[in-house]
Protein backbone atom coordinates (compact mmCIF):
# COMPACT_ATOMS: atom_id res chain seq x y z
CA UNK A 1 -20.15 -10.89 -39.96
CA UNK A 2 -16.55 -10.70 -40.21
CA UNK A 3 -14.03 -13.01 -38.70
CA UNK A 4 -12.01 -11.19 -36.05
CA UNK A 5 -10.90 -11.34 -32.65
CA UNK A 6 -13.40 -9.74 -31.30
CA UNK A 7 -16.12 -11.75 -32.76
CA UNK A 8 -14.37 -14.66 -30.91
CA UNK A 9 -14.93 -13.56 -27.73
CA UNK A 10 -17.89 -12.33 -28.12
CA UNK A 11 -19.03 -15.91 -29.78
CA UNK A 12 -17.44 -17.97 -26.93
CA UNK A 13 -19.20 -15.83 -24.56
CA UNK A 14 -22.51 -16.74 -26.08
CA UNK A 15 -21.86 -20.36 -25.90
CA UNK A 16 -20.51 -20.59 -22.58
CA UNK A 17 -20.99 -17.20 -20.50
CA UNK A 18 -20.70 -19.44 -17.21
CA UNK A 19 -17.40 -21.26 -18.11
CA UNK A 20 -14.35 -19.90 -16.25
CA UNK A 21 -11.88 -18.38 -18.72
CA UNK A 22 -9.28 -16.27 -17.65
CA UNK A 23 -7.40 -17.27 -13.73
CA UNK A 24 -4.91 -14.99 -11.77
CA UNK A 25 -3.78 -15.04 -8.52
CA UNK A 26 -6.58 -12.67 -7.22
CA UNK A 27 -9.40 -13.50 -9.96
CA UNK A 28 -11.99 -15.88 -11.75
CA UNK A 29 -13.79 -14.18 -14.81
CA UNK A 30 -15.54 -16.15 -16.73
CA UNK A 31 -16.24 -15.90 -20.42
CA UNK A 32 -19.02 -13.73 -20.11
CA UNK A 33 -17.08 -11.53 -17.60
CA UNK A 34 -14.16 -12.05 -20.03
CA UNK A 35 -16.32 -10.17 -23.02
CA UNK A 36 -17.81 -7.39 -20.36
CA UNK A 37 -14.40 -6.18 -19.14
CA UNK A 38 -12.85 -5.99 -22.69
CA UNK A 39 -15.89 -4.22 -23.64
CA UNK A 40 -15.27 -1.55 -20.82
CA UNK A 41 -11.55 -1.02 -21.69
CA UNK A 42 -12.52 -0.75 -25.55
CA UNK A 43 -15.24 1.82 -24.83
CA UNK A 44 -13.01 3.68 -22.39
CA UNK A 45 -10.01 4.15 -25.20
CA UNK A 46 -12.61 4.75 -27.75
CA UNK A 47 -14.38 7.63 -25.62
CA UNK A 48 -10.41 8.89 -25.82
CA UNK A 49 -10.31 9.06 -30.04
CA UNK A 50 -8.39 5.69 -30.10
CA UNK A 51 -10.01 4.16 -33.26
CA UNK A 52 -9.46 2.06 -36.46
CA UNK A 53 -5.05 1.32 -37.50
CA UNK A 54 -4.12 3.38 -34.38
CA UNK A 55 -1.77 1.84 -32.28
CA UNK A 56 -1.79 1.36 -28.13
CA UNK A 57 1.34 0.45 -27.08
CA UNK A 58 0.85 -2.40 -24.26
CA UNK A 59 3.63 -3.19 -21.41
CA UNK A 60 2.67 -5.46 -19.35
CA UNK A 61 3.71 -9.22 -17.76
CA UNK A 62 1.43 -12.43 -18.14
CA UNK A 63 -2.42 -12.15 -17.23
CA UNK A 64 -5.58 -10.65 -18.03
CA UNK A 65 -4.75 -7.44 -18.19
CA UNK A 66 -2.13 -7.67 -21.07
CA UNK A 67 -4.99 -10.13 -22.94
CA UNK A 68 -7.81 -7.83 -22.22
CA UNK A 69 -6.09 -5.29 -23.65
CA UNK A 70 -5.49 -6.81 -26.86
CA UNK A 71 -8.82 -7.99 -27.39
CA UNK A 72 -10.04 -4.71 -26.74
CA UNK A 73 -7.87 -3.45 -29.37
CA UNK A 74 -8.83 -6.02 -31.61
CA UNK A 75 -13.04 -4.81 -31.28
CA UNK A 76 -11.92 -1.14 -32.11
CA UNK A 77 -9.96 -2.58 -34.99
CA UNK A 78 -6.76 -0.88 -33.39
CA UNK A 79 -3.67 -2.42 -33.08
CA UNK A 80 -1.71 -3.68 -30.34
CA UNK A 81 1.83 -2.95 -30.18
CA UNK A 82 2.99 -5.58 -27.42
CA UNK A 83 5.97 -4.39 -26.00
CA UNK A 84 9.01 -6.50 -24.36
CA UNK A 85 9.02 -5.60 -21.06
CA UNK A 86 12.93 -7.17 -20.43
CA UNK A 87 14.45 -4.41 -22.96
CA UNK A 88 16.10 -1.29 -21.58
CA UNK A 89 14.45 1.87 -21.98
CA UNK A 90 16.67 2.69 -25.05
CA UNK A 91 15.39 -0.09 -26.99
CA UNK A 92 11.62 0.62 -25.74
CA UNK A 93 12.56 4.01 -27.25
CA UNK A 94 13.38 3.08 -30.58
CA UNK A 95 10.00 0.94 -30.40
CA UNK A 96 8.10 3.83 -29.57
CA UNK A 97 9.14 5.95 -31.72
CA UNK A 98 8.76 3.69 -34.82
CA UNK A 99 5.23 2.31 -34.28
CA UNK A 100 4.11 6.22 -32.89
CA UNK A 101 1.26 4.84 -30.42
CA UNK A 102 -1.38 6.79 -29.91
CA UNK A 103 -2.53 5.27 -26.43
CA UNK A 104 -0.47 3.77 -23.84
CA UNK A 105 -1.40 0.77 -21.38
CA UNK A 106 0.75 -0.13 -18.62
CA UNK A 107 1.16 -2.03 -15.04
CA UNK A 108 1.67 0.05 -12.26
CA UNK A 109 5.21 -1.65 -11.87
CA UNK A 110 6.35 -0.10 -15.01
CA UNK A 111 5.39 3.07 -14.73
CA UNK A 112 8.86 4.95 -14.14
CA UNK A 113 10.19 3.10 -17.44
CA UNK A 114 7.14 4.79 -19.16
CA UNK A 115 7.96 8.43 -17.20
CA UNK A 116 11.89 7.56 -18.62
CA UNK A 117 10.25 7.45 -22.34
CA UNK A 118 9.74 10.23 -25.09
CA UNK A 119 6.47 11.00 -26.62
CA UNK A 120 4.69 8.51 -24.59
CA UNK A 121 0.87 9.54 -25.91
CA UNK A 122 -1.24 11.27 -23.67
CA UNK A 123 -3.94 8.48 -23.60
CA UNK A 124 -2.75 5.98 -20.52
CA UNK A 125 -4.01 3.64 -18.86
CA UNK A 126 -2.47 2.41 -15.62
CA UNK A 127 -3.44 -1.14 -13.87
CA UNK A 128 -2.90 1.09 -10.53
CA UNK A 129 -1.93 4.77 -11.38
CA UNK A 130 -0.73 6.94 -8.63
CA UNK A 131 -2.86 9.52 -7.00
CA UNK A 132 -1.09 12.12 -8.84
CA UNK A 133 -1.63 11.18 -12.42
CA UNK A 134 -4.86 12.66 -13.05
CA UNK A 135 -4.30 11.96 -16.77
CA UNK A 136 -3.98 8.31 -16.41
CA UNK A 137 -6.89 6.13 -16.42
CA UNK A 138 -7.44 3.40 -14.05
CA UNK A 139 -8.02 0.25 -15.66
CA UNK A 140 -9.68 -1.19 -11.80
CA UNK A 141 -12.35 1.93 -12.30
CA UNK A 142 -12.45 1.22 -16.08
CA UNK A 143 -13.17 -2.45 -16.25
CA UNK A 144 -15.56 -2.47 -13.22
CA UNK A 145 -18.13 0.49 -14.75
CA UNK A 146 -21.75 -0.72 -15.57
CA UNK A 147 -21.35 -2.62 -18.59
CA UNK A 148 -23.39 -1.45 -22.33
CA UNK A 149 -22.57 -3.29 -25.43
CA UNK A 150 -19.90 -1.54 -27.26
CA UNK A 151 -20.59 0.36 -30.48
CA UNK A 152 -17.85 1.19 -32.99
CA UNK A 153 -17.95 3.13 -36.07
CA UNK A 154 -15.82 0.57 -37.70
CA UNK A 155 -15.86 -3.65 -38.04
CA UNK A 156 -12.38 -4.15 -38.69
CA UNK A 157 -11.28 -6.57 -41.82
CA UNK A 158 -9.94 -9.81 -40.97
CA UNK A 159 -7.12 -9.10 -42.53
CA UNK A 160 -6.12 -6.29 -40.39
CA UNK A 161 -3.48 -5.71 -38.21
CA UNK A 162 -4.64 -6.45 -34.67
CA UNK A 163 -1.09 -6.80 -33.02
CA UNK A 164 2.78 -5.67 -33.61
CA UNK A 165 5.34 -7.83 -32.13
CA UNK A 166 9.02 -6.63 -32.58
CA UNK A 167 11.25 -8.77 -33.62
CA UNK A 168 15.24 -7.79 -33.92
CA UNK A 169 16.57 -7.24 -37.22
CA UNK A 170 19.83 -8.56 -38.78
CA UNK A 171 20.58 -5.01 -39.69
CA UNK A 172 20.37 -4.07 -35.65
CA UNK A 173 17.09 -2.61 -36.20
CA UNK A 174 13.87 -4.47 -34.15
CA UNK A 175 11.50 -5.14 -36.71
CA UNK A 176 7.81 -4.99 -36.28
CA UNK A 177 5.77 -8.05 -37.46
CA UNK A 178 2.36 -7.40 -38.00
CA UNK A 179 0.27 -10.46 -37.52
CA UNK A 180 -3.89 -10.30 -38.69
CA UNK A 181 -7.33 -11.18 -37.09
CA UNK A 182 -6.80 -13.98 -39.73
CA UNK A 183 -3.70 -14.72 -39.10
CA UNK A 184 -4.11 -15.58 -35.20
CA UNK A 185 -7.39 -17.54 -35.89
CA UNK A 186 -6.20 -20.07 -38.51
CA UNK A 187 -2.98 -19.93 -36.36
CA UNK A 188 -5.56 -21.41 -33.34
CA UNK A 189 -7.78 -23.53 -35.73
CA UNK A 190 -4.17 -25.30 -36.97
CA UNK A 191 -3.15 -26.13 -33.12
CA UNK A 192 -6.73 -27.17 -32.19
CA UNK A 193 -6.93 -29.53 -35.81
CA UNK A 194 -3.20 -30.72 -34.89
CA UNK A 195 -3.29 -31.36 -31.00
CA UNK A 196 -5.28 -32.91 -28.42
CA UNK A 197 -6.08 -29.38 -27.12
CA UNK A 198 -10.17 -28.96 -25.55
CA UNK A 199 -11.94 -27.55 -23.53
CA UNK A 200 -11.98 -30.29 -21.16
CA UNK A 201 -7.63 -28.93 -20.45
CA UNK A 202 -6.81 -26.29 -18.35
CA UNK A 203 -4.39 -24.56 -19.79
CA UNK A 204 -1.12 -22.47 -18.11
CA UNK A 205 0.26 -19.42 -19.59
CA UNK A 206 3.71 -19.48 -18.13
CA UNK A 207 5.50 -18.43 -21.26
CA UNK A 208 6.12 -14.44 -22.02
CA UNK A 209 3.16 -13.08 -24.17
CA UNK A 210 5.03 -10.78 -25.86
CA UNK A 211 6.30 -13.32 -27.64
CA UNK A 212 3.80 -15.25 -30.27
CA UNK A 213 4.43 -18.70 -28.49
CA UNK A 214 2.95 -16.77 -24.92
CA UNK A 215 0.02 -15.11 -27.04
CA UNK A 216 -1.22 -17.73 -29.47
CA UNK A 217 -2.32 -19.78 -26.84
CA UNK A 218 -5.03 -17.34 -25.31
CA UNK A 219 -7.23 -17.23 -28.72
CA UNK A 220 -6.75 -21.08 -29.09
CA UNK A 221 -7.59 -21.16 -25.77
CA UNK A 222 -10.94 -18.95 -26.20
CA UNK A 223 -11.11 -20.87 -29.31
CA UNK A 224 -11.85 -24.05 -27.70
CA UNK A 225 -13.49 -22.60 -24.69
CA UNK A 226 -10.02 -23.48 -22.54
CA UNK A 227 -9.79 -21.78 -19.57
CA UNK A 228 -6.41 -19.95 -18.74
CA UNK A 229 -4.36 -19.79 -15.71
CA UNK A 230 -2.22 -16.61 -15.79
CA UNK A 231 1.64 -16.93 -14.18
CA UNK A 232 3.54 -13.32 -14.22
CA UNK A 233 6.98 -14.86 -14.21
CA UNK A 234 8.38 -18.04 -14.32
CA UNK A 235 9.16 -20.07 -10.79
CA UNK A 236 9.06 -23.45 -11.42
CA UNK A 237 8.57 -24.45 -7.93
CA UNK A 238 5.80 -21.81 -8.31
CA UNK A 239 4.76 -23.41 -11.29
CA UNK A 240 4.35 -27.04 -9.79
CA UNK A 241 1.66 -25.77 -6.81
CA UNK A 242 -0.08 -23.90 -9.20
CA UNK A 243 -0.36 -27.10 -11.54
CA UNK A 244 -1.61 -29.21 -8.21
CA UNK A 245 -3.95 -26.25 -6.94
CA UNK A 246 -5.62 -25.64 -10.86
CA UNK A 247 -5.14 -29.14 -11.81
CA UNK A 248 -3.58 -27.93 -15.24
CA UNK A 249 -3.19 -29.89 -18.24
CA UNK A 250 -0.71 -28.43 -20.45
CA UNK A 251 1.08 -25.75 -21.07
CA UNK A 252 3.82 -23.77 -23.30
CA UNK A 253 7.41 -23.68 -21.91
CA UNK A 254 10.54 -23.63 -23.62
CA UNK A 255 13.63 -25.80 -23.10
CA UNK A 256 15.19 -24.18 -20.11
CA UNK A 257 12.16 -23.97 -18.29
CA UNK A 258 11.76 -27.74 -18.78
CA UNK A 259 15.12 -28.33 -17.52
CA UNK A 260 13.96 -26.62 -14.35
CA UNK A 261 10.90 -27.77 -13.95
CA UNK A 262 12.36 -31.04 -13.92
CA UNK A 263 15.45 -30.30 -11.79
CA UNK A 264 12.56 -29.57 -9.29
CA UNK A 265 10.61 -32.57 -9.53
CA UNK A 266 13.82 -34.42 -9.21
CA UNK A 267 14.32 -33.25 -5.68
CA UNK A 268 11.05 -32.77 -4.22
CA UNK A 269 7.61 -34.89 -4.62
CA UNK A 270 5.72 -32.79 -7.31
CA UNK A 271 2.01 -33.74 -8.97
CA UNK A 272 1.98 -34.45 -12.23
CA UNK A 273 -1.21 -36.56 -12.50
CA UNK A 274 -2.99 -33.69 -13.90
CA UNK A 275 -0.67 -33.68 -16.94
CA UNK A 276 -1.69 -34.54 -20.23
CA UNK A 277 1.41 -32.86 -21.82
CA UNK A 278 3.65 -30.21 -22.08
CA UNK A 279 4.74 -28.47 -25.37
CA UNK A 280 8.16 -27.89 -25.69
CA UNK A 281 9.92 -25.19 -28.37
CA UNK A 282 11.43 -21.25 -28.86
CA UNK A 283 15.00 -23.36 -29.34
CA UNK A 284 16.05 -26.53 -30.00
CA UNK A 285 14.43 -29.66 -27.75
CA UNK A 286 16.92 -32.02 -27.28
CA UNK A 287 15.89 -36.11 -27.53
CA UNK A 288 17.58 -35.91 -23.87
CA UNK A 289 15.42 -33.49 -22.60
CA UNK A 290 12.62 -35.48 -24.19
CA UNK A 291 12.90 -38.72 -22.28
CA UNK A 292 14.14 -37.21 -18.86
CA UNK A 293 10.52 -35.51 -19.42
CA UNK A 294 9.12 -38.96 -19.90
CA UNK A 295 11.19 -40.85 -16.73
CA UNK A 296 9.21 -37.75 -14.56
CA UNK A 297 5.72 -38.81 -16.14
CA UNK A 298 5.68 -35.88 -18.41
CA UNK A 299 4.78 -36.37 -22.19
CA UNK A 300 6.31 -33.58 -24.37
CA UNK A 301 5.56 -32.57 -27.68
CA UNK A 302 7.91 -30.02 -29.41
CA UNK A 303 6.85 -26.73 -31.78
CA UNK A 304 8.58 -25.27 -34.21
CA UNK A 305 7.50 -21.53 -34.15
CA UNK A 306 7.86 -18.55 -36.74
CA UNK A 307 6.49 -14.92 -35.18
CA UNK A 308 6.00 -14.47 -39.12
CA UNK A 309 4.07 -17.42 -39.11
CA UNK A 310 1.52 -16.42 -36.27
CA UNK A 311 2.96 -19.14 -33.79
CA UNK A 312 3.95 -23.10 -34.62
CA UNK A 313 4.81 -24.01 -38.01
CA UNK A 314 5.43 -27.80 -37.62
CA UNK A 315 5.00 -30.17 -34.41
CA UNK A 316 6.45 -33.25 -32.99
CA UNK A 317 4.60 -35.95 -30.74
CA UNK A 318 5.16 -38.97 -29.04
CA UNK A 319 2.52 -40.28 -31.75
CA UNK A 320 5.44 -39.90 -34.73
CA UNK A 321 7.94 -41.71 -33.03
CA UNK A 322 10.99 -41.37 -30.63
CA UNK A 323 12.71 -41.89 -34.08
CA UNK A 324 11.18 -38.54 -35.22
CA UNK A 325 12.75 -36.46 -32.56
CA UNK A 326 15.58 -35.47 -33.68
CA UNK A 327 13.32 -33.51 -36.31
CA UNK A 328 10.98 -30.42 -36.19
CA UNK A 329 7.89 -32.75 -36.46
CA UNK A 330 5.70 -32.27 -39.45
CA UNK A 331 3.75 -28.82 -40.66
CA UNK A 332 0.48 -27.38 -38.66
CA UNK A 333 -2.96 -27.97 -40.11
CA UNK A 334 -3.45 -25.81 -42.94
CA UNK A 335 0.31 -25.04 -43.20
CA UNK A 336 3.03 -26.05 -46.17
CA UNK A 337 6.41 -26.17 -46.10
CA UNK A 338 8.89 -26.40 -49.22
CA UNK A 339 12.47 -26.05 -49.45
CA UNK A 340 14.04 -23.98 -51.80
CA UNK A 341 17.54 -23.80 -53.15
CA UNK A 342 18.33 -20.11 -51.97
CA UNK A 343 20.02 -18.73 -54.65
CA UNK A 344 18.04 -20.01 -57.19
CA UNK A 345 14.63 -19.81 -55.79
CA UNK A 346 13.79 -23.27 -57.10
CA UNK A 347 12.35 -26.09 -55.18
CA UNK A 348 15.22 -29.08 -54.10
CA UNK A 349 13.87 -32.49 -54.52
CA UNK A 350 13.28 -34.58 -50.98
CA UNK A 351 15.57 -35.32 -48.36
CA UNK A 352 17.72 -32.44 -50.49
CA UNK A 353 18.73 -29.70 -48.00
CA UNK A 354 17.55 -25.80 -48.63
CA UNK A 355 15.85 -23.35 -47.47
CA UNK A 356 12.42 -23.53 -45.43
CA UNK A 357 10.01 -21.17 -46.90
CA UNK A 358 6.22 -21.66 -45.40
CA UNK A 359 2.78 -20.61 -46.85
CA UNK A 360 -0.70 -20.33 -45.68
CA UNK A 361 -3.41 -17.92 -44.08
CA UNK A 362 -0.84 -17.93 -41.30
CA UNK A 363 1.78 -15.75 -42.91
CA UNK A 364 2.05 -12.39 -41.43
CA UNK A 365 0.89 -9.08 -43.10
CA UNK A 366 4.45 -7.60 -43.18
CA UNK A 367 6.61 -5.67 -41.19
CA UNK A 368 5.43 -2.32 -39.51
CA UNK A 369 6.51 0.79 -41.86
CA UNK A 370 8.86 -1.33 -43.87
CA UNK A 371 8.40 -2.66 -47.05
CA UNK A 372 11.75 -3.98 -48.03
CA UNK A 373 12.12 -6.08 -45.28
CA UNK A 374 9.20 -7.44 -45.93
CA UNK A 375 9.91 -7.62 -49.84
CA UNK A 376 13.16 -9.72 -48.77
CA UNK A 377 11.19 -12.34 -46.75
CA UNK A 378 7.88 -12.88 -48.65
CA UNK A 379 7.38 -14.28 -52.20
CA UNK A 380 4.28 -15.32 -53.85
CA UNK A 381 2.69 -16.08 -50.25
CA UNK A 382 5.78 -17.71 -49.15
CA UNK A 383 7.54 -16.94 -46.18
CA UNK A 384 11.62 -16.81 -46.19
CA UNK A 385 12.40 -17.91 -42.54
CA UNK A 386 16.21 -18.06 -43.21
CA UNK A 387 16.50 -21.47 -41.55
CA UNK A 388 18.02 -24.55 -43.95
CA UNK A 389 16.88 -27.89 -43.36
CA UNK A 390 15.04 -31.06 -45.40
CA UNK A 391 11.89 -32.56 -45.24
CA UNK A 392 12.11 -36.31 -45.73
CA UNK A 393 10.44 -39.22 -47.33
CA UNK A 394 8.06 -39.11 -44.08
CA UNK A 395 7.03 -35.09 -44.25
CA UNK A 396 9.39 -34.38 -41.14
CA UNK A 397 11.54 -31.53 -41.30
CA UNK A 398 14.69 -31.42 -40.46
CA UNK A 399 16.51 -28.11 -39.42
CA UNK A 400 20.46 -28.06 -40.01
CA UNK A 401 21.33 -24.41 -39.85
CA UNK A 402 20.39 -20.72 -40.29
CA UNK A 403 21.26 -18.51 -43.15
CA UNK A 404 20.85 -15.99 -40.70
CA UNK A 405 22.80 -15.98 -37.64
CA UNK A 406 20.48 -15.58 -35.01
CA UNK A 407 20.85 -17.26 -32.08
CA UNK A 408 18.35 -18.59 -29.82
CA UNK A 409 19.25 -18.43 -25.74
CA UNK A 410 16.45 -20.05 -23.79
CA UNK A 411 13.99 -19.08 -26.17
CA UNK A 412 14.88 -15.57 -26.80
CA UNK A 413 16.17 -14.24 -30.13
CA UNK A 414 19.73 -12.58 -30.27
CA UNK A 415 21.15 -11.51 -33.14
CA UNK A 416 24.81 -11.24 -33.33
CA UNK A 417 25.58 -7.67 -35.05
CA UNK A 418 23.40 -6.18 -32.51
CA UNK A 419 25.76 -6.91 -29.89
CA UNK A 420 28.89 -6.34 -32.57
CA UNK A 421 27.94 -2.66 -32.66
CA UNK A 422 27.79 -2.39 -28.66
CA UNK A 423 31.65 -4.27 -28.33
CA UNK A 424 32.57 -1.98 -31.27
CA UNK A 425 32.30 0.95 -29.33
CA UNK A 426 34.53 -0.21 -26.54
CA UNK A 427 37.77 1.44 -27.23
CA UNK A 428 39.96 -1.62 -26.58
CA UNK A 429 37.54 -3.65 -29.60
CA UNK A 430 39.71 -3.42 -32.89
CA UNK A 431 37.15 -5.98 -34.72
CA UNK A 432 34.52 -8.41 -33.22
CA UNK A 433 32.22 -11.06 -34.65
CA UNK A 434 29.31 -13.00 -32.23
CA UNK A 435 28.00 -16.23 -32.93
CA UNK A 436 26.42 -18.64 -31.33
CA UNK A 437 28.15 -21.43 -28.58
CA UNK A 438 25.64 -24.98 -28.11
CA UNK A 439 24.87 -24.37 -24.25
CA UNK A 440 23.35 -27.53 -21.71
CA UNK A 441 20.87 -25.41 -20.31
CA UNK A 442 20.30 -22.21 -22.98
CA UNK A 443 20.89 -24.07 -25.79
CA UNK A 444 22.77 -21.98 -27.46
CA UNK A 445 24.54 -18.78 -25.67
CA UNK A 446 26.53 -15.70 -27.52
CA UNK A 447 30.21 -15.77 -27.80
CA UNK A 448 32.28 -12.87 -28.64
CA UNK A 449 35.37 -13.39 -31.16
CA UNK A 450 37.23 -10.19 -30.47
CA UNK A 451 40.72 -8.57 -32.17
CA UNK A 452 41.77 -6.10 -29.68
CA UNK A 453 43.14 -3.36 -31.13
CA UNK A 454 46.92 -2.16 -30.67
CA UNK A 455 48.54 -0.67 -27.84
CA UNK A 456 44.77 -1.41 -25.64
CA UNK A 457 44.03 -4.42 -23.67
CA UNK A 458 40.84 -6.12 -22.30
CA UNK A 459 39.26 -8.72 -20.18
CA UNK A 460 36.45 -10.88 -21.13
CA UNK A 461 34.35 -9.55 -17.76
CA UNK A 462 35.09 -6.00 -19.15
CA UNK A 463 33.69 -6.33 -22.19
CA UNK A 464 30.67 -8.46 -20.96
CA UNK A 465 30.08 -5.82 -18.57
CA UNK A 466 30.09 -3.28 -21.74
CA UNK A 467 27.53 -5.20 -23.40
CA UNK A 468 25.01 -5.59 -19.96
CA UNK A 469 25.33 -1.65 -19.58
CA UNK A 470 23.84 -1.41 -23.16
CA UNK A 471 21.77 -3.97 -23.93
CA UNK A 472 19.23 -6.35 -22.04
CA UNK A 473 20.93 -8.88 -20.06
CA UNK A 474 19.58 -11.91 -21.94
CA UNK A 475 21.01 -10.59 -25.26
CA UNK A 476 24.91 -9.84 -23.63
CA UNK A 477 27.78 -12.61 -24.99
CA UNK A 478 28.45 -15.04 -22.31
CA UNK A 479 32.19 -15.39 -23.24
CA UNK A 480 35.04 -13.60 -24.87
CA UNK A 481 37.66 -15.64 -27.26
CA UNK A 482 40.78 -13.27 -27.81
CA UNK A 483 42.44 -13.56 -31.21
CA UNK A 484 44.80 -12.32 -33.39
CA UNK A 485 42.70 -12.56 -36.43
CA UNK A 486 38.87 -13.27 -37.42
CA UNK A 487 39.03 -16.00 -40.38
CA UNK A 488 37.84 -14.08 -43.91
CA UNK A 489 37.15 -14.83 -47.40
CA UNK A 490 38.54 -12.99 -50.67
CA UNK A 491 36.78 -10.20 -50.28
CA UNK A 492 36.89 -9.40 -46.35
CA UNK A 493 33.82 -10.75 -45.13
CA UNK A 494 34.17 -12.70 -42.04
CA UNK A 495 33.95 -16.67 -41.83
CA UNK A 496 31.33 -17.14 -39.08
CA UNK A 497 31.40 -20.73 -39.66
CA UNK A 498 34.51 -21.03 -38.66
CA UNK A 499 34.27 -19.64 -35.69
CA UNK A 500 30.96 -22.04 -34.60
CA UNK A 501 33.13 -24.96 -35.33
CA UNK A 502 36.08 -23.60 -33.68
């Protein structure tokens, strides 16, 4: 029997058919309902040709439909390509093209972005397809069919594939990680040998699944027989009655949720005798942020994730110390961390500063149709993540900076050069360089260094208005700094540390 996704399920199920699982706004399935329905989907797709490697490109918000979907992909040892549904239909383009789905599953509400797309395949599935669309399946006529065990031609390997999540590249280019069976289980077995996390919780999925820190959750959830309570988007006064009504226990949010969730509790009477804790990551989580957490009866424990790693690479809790953090906590369960000198490759002694490379049987596969990127970031089992930091005397690591320049902007990823080729199209842009501004409630927010060029002027709105016609909102700089000149070294390349500390 192989270890998979699908096995899983279908071994929760067997152990507790009865227990709720998954919890919307209109629905209760249990486990055993849980298995049935993903069954149905994965028979459905299969009855279309979808089969072993392909692809099914999934766009969808929070809840059982987006997980069903998955795990149904995961028992026809497809893959699913998990698609953000905040990018413009340019960047969804790009996405499409480059994975080259061969089935598509979407929510009714995005169905005009998928009409607005290029060789979307002709396998769909809609959660509510109009009237019309006699091609498209309905997933409500679908998942509700008299249920037979399914029967596939082939048991996928652990070690395949079961989802793509893209990633932006530092060349401009989104990047898709592929992340394993494997790699998602000993990802859950880490946080469940690492955290009090049981079956006893009830668990809230407020944080976007088509990032790894919204998806991990649901097979550590299923791992440990946890059931699940589904929130589409994030309102934290929304969030507070539906901790009260479900009784929840913990959940994943990332700093500027926090700070909001708080705000609330601050001016109205909230319930948080349910809580057992909150885990905190995506960017930086601030000893502030920490303690004003505490004063509101909330304990917080902070993650450290890596999509390359399959979710968390190290955590922090109250049980290390309020001295501890100020640091990333110490590494998962079945997890290592080293740091390397990074242009030497060679390991730096403790408390030395370097670069954080990771191993274990959470490292990704590699990147979706492209081996040098993933030939820059992997070596010997070791992941590159690009971040420096230390690990001290006590095995807590310490982040101090990236060797790339992403920035991270209430938990999203940005990466500068993808909004330096947008500005570099605006005619009044002579030369431009974007890097990252420490922000109260983002943590960190894009700033735009920009030369104008001669004879042309500009306005900061202008060219934040350039980048919001291009590019999803989220990514666009915040702020323009005008200047005569971007700081360089000897041979032209610009100083972007110079500009952070200006």
């Amino acid at each position: 029997m192989q270890r998979t996704l699908g096995q899983l399920l279908s071994h929760r199920a067997h152990l507790t058919p009865d227990k709720e699982a998954w919890v919307g706004a209109d629905h209760r399935y249990t486990f055993g309902e849980v298995n049935r329905r993903v069954d149905l989907l994965a028979a459905h797709l299969h009855a279309t040709g979808v089969g072993a490697g392909d692809r099914i490109a999934l766009l969808a918000r929070n809840g059982e439909f987006h997980a069903t979907t998955v795990f149904a992909a995961a028992r026809l040892g497809a893959i699913a390509v998990v698609l953000n549904w905040r990018l413009p239909v340019p960047e969804l383009q790009y996405v499409l093209g480059d994975a080259t789905p061969g089935a598509f599953v979407y929510e009714e509400e995005f169905a005009s972005v998928v009409a607005a797309l290029d060789g979307v395949p002709a396998v769909r599935v809609s959660s509510a397809p109009d009237g019309g669309e006699d091609t498209v399946a309905d997933y409500r006529q679908v998942t509700t069919r008299p249920w037979q065990p399914l029967a596939t031609a082939t048991e996928p390997e652990p070690t395949d594939p079961v989802v793509v999540m893209y990633t932006s590249g530092t060349t401009g280019k989104p990047k898709g990680a592929m992340i394993s069976h494997d790699n998602l289980l000993w990802s859950a077995q880490g946080c469940a040998a690492t955290l009090e996390w049981h079956g006893r919780h009830r668990f809230l999925l407020v944080a976007p699944m088509f990032h790894i820190g919204g998806f991990n959750p649901v097979v550590t959830n299923i791992l440990q027989g946890t059931p699940c309570v589904f929130l589409p988007d994030f309102d934290p006064v929304a969030v507070w009655d539906v901790i009260a009504a479900e009784r929840i226990t913990t959940m994943m949010v990332v700093p500027v949720m926090l700070q909001a969730l708080l705000a609330v509790a601050a001016a109205t009477d909230v319930d948080t005798s349910s809580l057992v804790n909150v885990t905190c990551g995506g960017s930086p989580v601030s000893v502030d942020l920490i303690e004003a957490a505490g004063r509101a009866g909330i304990t917080v424990q902070a993650v450290y994730g890596i999509t390359e790693y399959s979710g968390a690479l190290t955590y922090w809790t109250p049980e290390m110390g309020m001295d501890a953090a100020t640091t990333q906590g110490r590494a998962l369960m079945f997890g290592e961390i080293r740091i390397v000198d990074p242009d030497t490759g060679r390991e730096v002694p403790t408390g030395t500063a370097g670069e954080v490379w990771c191993r274990g049987p959470m490292v990704f596969v590699g990147y979706w149709n492209n081996p040098d990127a993933t030939a820059a970031v992997t070596v010997d089992g070791w992941y590159r993540s690009g971040d420096i930091g230390l690990v001290d005397e006590r095995n807590l690591l310490h982040l101090k900076d990236r060797l790339k320049d992403m920035i991270i902007s209430g938990g999203e990823n940005i990466y500068p050069v993808e909004l330096e080729r947008v500005l570099a199209r605006h005619p009044a842009v002579h030369e431009v360089a974007v890097v990252a501004r420490p922000d109260a409630r983002w943590g960190e927010v894009p700033v735009a260094h920009v030369v104008v060029a001669p004879g042309s002027t500009a306005t900061a709105s202008e060219l934040i208005a350039h980048c919001r016609e291009h590019l999803a909102s989220y990514k666009a700089i915040k702020d323009v700094v005008f200047t005569d000149a971007l700081p360089k070294n000897a041979v032209g390349k610009i100083l972007k540390r110079q500009l952070r500390a200006a």
